[in-house]
Structures are given as structure tokens and as C-alpha cells.
N, C-alpha and C. Protein backbone atom coordinates (compact mmCIF):
# COMPACT_ATOMS: atom_id res chain seq x y z
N UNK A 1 98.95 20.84 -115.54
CA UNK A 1 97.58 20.65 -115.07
C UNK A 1 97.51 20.72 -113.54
N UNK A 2 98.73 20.47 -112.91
CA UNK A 2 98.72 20.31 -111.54
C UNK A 2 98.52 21.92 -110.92
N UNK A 3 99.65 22.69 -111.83
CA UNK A 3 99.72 23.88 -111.44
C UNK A 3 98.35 24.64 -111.75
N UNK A 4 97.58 24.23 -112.73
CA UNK A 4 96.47 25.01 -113.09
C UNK A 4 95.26 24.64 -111.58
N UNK A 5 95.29 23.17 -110.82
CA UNK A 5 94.25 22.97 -109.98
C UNK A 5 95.05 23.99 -108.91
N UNK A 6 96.40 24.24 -108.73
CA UNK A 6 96.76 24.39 -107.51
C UNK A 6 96.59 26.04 -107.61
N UNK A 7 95.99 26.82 -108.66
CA UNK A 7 95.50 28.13 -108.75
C UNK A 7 94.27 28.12 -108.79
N UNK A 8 93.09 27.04 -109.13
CA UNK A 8 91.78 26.96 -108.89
C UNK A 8 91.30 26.61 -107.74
N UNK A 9 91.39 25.56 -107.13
CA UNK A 9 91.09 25.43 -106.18
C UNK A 9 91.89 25.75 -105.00
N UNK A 10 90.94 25.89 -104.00
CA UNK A 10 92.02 26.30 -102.31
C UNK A 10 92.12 24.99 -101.42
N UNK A 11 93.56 24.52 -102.32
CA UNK A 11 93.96 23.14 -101.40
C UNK A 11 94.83 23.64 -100.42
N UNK A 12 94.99 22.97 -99.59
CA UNK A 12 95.54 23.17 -98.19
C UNK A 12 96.18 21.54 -97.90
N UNK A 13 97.21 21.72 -97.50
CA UNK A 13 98.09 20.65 -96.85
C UNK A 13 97.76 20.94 -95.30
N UNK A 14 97.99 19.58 -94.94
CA UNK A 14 97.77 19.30 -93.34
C UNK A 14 98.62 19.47 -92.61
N UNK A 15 99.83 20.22 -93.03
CA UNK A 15 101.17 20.83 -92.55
C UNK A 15 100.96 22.45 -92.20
N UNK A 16 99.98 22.91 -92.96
CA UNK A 16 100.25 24.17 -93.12
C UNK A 16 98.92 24.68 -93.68
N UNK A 17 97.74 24.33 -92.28
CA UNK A 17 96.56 24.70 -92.67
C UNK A 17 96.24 25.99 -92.42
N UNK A 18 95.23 26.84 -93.39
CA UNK A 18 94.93 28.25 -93.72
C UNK A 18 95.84 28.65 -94.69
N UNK A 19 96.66 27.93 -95.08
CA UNK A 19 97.51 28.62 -96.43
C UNK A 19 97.37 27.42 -97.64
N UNK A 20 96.52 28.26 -98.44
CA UNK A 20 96.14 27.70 -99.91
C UNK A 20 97.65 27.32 -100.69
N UNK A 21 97.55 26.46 -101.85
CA UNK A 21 98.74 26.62 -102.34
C UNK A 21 99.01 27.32 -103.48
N UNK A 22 96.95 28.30 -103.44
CA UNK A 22 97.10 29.00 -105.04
C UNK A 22 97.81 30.48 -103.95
N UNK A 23 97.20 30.40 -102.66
CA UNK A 23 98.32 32.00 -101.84
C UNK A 23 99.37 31.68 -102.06
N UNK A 24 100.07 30.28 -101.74
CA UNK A 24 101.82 29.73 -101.84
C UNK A 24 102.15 30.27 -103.15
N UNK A 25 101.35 30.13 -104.49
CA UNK A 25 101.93 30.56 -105.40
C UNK A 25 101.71 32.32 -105.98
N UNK A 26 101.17 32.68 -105.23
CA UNK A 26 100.60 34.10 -105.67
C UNK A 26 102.14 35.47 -105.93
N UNK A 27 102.95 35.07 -104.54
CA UNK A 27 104.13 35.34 -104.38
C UNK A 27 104.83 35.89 -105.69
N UNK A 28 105.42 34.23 -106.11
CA UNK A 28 105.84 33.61 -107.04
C UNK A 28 105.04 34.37 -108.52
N UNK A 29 104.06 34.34 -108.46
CA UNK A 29 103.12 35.12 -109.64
C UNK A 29 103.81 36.70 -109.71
N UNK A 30 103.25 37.05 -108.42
CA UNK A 30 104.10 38.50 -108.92
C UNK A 30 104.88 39.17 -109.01
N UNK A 31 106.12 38.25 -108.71
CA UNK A 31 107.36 38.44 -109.20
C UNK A 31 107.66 38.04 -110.73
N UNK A 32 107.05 37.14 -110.71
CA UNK A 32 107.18 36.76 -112.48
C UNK A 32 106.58 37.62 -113.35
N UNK A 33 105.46 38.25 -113.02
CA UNK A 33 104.77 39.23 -113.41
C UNK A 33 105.33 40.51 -113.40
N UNK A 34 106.21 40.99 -112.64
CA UNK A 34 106.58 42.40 -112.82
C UNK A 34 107.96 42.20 -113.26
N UNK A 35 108.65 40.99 -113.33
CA UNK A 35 110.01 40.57 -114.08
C UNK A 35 109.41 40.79 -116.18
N UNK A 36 108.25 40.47 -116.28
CA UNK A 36 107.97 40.28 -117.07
C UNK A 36 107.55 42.01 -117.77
N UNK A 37 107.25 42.57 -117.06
CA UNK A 37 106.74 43.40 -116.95
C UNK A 37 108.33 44.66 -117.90
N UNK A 38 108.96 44.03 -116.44
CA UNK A 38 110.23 45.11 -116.79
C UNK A 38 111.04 44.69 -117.96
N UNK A 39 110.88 42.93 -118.53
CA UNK A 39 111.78 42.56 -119.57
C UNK A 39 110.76 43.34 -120.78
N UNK A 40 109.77 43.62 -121.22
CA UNK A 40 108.90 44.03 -122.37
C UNK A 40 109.07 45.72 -122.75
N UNK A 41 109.74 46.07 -121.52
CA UNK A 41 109.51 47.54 -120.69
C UNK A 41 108.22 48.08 -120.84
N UNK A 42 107.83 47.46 -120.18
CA UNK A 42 106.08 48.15 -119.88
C UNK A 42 105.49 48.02 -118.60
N UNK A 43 104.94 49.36 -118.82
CA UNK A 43 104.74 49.61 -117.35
C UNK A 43 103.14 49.55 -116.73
N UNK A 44 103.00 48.79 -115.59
CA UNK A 44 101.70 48.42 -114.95
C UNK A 44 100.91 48.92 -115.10
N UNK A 45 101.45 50.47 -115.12
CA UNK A 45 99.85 51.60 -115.78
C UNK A 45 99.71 51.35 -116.82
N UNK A 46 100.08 50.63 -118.11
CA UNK A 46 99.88 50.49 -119.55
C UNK A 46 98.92 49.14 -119.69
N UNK A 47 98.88 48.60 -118.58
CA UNK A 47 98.38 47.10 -119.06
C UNK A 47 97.06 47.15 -118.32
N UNK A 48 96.32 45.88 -119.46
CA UNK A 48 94.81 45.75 -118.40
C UNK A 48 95.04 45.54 -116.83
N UNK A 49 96.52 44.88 -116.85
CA UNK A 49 96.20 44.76 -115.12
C UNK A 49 95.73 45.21 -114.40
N UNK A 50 96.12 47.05 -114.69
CA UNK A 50 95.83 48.12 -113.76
C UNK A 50 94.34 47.91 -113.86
N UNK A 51 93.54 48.01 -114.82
CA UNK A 51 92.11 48.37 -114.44
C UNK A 51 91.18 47.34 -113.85
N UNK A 52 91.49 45.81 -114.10
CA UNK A 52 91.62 44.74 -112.65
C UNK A 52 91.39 45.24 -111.47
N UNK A 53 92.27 45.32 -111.40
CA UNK A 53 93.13 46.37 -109.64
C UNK A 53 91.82 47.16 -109.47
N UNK A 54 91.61 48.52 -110.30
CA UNK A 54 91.02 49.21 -109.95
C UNK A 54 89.62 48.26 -110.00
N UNK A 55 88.91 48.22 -110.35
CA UNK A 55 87.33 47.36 -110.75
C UNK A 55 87.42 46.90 -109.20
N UNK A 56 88.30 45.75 -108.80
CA UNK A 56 88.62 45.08 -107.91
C UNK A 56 88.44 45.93 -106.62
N UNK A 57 90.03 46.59 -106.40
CA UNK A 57 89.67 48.06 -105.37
C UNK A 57 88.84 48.68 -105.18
N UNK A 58 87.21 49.02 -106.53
CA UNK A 58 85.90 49.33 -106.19
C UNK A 58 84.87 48.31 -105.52
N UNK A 59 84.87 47.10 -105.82
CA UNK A 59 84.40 45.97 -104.71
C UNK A 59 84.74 46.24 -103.70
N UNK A 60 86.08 46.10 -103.04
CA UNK A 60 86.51 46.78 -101.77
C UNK A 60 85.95 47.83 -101.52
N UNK A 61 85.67 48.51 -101.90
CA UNK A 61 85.49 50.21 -101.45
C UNK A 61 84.12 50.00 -101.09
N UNK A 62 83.23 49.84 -102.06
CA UNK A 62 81.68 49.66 -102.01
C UNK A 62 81.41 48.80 -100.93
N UNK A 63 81.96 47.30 -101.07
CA UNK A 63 81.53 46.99 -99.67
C UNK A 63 81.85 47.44 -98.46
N UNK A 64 83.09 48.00 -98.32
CA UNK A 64 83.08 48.62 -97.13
C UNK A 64 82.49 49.86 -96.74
N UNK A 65 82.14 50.72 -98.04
CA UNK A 65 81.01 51.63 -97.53
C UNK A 65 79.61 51.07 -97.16
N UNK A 66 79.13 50.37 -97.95
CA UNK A 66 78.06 49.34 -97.40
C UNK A 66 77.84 48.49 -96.00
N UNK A 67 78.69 48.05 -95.59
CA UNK A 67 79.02 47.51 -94.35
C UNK A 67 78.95 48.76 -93.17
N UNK A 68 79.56 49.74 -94.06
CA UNK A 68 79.28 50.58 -92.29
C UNK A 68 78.01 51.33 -92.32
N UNK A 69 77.75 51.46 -93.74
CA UNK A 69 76.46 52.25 -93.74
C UNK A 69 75.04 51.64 -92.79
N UNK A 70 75.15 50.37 -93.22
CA UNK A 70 74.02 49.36 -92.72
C UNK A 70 74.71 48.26 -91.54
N UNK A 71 76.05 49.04 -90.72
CA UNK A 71 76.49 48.57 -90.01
C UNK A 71 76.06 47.09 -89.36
N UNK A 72 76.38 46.29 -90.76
CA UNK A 72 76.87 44.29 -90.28
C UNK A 72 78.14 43.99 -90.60
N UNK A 73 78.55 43.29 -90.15
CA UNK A 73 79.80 42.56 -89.86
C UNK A 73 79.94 41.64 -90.70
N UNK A 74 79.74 41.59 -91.67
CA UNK A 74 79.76 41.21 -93.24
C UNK A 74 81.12 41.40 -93.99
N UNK A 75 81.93 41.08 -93.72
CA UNK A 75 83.65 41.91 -94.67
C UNK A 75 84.10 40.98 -95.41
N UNK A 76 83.05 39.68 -96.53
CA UNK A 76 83.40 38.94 -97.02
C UNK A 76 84.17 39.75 -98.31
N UNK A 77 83.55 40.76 -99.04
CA UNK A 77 83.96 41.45 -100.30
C UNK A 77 85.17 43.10 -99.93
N UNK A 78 85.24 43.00 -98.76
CA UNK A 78 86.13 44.71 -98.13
C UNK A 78 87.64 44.01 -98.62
N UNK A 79 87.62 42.66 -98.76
CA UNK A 79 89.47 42.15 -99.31
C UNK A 79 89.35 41.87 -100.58
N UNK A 80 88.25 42.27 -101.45
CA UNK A 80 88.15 41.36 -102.78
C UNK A 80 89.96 41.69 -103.35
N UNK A 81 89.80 43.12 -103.76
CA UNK A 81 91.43 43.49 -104.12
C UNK A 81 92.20 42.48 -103.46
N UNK A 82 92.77 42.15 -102.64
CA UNK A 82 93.83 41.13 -102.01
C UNK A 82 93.43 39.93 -102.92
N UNK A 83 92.01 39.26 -102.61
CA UNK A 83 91.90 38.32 -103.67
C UNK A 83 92.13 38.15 -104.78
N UNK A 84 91.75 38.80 -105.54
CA UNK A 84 91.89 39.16 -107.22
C UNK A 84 93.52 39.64 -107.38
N UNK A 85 94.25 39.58 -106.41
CA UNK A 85 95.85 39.94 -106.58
C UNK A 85 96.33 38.56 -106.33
N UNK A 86 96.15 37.63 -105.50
CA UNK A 86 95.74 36.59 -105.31
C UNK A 86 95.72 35.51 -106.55
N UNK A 87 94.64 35.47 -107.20
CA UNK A 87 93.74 34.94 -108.04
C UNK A 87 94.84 34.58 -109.28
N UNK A 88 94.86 36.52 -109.49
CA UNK A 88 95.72 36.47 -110.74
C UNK A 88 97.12 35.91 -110.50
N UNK A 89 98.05 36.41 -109.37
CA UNK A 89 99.09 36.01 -109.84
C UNK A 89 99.25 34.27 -109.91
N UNK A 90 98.29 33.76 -108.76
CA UNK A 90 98.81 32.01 -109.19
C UNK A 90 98.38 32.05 -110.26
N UNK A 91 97.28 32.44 -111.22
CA UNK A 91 96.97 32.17 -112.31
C UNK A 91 98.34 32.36 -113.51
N UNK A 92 98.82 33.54 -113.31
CA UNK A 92 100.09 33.93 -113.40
C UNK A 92 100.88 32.25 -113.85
N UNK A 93 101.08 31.80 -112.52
CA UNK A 93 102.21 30.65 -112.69
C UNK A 93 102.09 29.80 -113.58
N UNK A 94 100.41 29.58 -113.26
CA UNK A 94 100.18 28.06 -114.16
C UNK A 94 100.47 28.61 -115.27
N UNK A 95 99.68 29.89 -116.14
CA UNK A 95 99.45 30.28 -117.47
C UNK A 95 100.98 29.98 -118.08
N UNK A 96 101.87 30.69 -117.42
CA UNK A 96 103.11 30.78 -117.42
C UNK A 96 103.81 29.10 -118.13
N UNK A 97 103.61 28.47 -117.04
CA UNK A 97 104.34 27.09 -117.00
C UNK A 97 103.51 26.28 -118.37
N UNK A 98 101.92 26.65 -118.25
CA UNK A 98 101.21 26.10 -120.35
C UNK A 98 102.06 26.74 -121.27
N UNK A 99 102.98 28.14 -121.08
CA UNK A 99 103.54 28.73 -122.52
C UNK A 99 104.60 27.48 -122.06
N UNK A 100 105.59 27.82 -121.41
CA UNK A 100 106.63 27.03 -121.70
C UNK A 100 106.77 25.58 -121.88
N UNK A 101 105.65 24.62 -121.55
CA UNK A 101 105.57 23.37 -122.33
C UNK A 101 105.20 23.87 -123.87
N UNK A 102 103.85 24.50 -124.35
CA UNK A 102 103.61 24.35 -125.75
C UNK A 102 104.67 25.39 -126.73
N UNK A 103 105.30 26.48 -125.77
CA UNK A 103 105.94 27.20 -126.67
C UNK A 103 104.86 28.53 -126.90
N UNK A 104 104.07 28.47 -126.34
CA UNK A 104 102.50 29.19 -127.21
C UNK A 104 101.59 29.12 -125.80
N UNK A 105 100.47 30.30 -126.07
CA UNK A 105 99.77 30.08 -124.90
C UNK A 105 98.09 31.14 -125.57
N UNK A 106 97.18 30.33 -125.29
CA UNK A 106 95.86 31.01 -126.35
C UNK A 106 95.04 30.57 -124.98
N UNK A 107 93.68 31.14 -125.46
CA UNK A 107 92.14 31.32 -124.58
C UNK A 107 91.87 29.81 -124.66
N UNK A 108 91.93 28.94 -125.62
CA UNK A 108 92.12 27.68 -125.94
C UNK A 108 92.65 26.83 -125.34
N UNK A 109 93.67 27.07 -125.28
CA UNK A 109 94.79 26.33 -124.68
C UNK A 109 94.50 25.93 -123.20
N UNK A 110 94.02 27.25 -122.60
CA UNK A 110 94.39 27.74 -121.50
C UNK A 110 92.66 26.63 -120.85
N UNK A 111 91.84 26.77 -121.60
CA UNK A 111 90.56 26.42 -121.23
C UNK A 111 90.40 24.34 -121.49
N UNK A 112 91.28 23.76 -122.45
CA UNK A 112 91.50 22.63 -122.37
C UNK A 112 92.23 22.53 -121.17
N UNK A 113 92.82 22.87 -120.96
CA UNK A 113 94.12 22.56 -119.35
C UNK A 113 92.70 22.74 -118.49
N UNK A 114 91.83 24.04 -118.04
CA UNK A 114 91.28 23.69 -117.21
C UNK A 114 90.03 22.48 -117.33
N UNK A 115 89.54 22.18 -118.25
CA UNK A 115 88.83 20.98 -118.85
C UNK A 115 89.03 19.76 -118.16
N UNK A 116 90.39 19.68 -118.70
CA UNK A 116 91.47 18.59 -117.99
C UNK A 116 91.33 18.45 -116.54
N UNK A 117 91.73 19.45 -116.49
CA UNK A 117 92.01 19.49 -114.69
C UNK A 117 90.52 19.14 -113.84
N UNK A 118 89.00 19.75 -114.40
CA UNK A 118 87.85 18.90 -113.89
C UNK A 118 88.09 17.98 -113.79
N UNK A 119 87.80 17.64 -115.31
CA UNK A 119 87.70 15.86 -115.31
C UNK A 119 88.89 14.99 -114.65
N UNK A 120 90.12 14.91 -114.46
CA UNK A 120 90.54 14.54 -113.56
C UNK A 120 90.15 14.74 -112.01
N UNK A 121 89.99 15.82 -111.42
CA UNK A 121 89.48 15.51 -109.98
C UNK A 121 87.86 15.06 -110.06
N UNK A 122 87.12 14.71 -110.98
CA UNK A 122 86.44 14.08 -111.06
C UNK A 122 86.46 12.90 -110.48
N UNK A 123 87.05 11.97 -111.97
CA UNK A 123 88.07 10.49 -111.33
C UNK A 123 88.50 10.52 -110.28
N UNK A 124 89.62 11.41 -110.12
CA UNK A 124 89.82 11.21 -108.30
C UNK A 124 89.06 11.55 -107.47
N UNK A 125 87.84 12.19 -107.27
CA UNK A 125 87.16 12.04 -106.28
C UNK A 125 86.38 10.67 -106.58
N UNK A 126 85.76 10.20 -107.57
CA UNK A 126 85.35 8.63 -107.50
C UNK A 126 86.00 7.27 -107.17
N UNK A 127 87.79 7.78 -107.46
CA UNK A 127 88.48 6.90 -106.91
C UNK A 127 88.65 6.86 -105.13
N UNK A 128 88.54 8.41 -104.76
CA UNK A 128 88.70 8.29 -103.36
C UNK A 128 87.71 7.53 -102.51
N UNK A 129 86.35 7.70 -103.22
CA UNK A 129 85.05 7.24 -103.04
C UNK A 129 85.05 5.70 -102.79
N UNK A 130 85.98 5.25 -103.96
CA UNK A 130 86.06 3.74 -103.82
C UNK A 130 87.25 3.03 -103.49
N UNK A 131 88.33 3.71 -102.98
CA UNK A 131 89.44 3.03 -102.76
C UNK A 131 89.85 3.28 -101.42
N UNK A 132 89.53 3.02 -100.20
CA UNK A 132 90.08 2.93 -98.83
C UNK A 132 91.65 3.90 -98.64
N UNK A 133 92.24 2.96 -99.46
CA UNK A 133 93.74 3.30 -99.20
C UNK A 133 94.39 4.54 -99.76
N UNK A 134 93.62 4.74 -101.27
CA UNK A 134 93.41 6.48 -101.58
C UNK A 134 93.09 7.61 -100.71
N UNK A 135 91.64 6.47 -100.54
CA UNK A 135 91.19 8.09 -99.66
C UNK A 135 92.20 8.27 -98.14
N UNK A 136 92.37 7.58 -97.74
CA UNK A 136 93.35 7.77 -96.24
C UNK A 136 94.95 8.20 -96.41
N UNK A 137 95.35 8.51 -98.10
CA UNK A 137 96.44 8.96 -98.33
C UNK A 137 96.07 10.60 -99.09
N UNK A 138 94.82 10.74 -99.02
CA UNK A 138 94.71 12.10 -99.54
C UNK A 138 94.22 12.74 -98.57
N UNK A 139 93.66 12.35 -97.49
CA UNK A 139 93.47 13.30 -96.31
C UNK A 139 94.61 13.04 -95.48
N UNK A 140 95.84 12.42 -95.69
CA UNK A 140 96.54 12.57 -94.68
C UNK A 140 97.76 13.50 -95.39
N UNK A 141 97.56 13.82 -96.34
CA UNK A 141 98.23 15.09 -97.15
C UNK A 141 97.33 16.32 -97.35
N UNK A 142 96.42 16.16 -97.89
CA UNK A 142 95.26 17.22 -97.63
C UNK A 142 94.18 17.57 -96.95
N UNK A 143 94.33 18.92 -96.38
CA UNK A 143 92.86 18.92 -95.39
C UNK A 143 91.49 18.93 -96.65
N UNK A 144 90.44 17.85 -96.31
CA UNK A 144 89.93 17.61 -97.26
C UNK A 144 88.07 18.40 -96.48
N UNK A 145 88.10 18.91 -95.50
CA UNK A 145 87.29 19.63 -94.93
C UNK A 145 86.61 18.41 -94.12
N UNK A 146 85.87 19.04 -93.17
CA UNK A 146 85.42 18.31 -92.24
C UNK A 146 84.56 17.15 -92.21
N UNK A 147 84.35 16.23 -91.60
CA UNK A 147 83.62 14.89 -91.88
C UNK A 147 82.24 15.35 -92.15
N UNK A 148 81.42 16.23 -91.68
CA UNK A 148 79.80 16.19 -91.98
C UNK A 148 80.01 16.80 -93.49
N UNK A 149 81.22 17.68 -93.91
CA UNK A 149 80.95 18.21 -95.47
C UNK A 149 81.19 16.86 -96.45
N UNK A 150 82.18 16.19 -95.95
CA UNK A 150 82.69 14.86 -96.61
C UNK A 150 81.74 13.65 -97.03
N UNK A 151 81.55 13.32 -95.41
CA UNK A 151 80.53 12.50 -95.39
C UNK A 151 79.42 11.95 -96.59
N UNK A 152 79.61 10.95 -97.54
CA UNK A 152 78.53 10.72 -98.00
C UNK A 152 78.85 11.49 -99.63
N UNK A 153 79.93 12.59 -99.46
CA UNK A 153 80.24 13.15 -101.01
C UNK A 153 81.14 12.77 -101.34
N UNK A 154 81.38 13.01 -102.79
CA UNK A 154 82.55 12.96 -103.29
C UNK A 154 83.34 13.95 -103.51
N UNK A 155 84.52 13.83 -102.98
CA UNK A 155 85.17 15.17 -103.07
C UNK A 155 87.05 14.67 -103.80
N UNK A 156 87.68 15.66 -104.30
CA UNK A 156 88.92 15.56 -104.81
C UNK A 156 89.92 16.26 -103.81
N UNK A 157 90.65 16.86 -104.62
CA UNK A 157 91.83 17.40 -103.90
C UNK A 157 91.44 19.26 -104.00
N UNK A 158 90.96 19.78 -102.77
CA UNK A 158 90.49 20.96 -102.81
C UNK A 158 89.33 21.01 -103.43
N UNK A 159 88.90 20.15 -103.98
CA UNK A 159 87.06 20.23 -105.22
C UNK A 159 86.14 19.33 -104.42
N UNK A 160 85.40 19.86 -103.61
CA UNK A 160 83.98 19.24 -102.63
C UNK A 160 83.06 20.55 -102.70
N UNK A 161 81.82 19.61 -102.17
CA UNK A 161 80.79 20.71 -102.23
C UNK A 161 80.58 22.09 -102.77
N UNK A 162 80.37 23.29 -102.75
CA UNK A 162 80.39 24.21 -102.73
C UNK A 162 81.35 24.75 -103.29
N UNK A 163 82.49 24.80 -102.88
CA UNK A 163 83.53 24.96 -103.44
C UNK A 163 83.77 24.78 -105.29
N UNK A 164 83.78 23.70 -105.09
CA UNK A 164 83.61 22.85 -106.79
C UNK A 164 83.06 23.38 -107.80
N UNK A 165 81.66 23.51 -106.63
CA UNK A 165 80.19 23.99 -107.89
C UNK A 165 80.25 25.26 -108.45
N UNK A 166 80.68 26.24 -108.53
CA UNK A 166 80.69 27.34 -109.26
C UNK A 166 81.91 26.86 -110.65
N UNK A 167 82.99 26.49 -110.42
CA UNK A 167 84.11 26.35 -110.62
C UNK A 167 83.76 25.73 -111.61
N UNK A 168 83.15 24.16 -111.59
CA UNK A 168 82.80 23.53 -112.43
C UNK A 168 81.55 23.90 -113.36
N UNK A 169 80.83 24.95 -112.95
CA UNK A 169 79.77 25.51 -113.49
C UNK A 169 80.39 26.29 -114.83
N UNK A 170 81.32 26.73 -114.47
CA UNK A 170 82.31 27.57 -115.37
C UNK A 170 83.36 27.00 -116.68
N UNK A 171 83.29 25.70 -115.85
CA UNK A 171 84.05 25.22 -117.03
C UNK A 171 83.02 24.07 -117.92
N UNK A 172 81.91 23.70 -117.47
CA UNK A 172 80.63 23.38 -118.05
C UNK A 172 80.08 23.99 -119.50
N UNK A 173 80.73 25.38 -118.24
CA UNK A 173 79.88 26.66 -119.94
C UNK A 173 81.45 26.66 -120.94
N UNK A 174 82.33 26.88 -120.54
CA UNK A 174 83.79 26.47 -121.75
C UNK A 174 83.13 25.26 -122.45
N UNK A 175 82.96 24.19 -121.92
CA UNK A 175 82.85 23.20 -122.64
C UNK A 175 82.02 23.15 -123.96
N UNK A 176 80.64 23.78 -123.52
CA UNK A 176 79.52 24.14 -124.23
C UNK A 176 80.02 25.33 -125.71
N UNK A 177 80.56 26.23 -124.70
CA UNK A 177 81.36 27.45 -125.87
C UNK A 177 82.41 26.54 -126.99
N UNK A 178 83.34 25.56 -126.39
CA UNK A 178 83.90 25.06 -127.59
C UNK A 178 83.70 23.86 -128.20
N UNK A 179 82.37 23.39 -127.23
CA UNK A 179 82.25 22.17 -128.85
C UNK A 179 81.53 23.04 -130.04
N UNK A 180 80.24 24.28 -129.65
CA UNK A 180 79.88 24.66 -130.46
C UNK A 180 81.01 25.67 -131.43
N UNK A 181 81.80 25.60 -130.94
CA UNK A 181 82.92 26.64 -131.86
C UNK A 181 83.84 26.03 -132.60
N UNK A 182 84.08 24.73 -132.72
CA UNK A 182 84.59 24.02 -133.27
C UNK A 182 84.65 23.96 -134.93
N UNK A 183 86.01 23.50 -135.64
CA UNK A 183 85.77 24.24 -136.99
C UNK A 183 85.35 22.28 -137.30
N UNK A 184 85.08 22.50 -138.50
CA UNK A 184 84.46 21.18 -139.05
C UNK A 184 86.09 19.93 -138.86
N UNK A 185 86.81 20.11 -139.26
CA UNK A 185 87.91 19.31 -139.42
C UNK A 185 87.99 18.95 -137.76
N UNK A 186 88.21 20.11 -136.79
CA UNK A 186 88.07 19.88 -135.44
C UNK A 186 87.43 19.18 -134.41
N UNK A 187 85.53 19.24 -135.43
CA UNK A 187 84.57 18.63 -134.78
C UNK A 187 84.81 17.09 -135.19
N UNK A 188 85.25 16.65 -136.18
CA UNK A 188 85.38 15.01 -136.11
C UNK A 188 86.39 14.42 -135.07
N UNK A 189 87.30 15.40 -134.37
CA UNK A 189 88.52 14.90 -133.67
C UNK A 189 88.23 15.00 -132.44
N UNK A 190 87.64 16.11 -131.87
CA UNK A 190 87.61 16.87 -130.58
C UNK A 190 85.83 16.80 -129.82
N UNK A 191 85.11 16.33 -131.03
CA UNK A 191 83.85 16.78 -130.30
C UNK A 191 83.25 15.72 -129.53
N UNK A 192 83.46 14.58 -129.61
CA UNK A 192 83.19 13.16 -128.48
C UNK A 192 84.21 13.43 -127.50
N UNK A 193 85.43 14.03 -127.24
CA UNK A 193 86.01 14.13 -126.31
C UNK A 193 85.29 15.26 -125.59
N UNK A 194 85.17 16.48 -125.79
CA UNK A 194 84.56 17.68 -125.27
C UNK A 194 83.54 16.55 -124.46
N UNK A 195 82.44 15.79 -125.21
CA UNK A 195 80.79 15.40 -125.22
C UNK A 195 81.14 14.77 -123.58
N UNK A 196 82.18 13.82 -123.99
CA UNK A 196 83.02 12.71 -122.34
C UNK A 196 83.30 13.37 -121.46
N UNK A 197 83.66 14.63 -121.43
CA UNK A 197 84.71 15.50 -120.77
C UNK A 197 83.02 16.36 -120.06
N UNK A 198 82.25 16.71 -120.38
CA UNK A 198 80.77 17.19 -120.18
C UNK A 198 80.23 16.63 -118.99
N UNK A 199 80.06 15.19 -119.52
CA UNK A 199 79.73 13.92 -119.04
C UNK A 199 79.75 13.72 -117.88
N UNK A 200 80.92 13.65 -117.62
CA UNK A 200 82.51 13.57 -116.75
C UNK A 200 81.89 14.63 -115.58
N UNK A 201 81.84 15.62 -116.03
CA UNK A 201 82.08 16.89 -114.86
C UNK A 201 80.83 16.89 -114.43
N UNK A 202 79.80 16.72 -114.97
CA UNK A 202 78.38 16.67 -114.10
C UNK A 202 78.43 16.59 -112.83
């Protein structure tokens, strides 16, 4: 779960600020990824990866034809490709590190871990909220962004403002997708947890 926040969100240590630790792991992603690649023998042009890449590389392209066309200084989307290489490979790690605890690794699986991982920096941002000695041990390990963004919110480890809100918007709608998908035997076990877990992430 740790590894799954440390590919969602862009936490940053106060050692080594401007470097995320989902970039620290991206590395690491695509080496595992093309190790993986070569143990299956299959090759990058065979897999969805490639058309990622490409989709991706057309964001790039478009915005940067756009940008010069209507010449602004706008180059938020001219790196999407870097991002989305990015993205995937920490995603890469965590996905990676869920097979080898369960043995197994599903759309399921993969979407409880991130579930999890809300609702915990949830709690911890309410704990930081209320515990002095928390919060002055998580900003002195993490840059937790600047006092006027802080100020007055609650924020976790990399999950404040803006940041958060899409993220959690996303796993809002998972939540929604699997209580209603739930098989009957499932819904007596799982569906007050999903309902808490909802709750929770608001």
C-alpha cells in the first residue's frame, strides 16, 4: 500500500526536493518492465505499451504544435510522454510488489490497494490535523507544500488540496463501480466496508 501511494501521489522528501518518489521509482519500473519483457520474449512492439507511448507522444506533439501556433508559453502537456513513462513505470513497481504478496494480481485487486491507500491518508491527514507531534514529524520528512496551501487543510503525505482531488475523485468512482458490482455472497461481506471506505474519502 505504501508502494501504491508512493506511485500516486508526488511525495517529496525534504532531502531531496523536486524529486517525487513515484520519479525515484520510475527507474526501477522500467527495468523491471523490460526484464519482464525479455523473460516472456515479447517484444514492446507487441504489447499495449507501445500504443500508450504513442497516444501519449500525440499529447506531446499536439501541444506543442498548439503552443507555437498560438505562440504562449504554456508547455504543461509538450512532456506528457515523459509523464505517462513516468506514471506507468512506478505503477509498474507497486502492481508488481501486489502480485508477489497475493501470488495473483486482477483490476480488483489492484483497485482495493488503491481504496486502501485513500482511506488511510485520510486518517493521516486527520491525525496530522490533531496531533502536534505528528504533524511536526511529517513535515520534517516531507515537503508537505507551503503554509498558505496547508494552512487551515488537511493534508497527508503528498495528498493536499488539489493534488488529492482528482485522485480521490477517481477512486470515489472505483468505489461506486464495485459496491454496485458486487456478487450477492460478496455484498453481505464487502459492501459496509466499500459504504465506510466512501465515507472516509469524502
Amino acid at each position: 500500500m505504501i508502494l501504491t501511494s508512493f506511485a500516486i501521489f508526488p511525495i517529496e522528501l525534504v532531502w531531496f526536493p523536486g524529486l517525487t518518489l513515484k520519479t525515484a521509482m520510475a527507474p526501477l519500473g522500467l527495468v523491471m518492465l523490460l526484464i519482464n519483457f525479455a523473460r516472456q520474449r515479447r517484444s514492446v512492439l507487441d504489447s499495449g505499451f507501445l500504443w500508450v507511448g504513442i497516444w501519449a507522444a500525440a499529447v506531446s506533439f499536439i501541444s506543442f504544435v498548439s503552443i507555437t501556433y498560438n505562440d504562449t508559453n504554456d508547455n504543461s502537456f509538450t512532456g506528457y510522454f515523459i509523464s505517462m513513462l513516468v506514471w506507468v513505470c512506478a505503477a509498474y513497481v507497486a502492481v508488481s510488489a501486489i502480485k508477489a504478496v497475493h501470488g495473483t494480481v486482477s483490476v480488483n485487486l489492484v483497485a482495493n490497494y488503491l481504496i486502501a491507500m485513500c482511506v488511510a491518508q485520510c486518517v493521516l491527514a486527520f491525525v496530522i490535523s490533531q496531533v502536534p507531534s505528528i504533524e511536526n514529524l511529517v513535515n520534517s520528512i516531507f515537503l508537505t507544500g507551503s503554509k498558505e496551501m496547508t494552512k487551515g487543510r488537511l493534508y497527508g503525505i503528498g495528498a493536499g488540496l488539489d493534488i488529492a482531488g482528482l485522485r480521490f475523485m477517481a477512486v470515489l468512482s472505483i468505489i461506486i463501480y464495485m459496491v454496485t458490482h458486487l456478487s450477492e455472497k460478496e455484498e453481505k461481506k464487502y459492501s459496509l466496508l466499500y459504504i465506510a471506505a466512501f465515507l472516509l474519502s469524502l
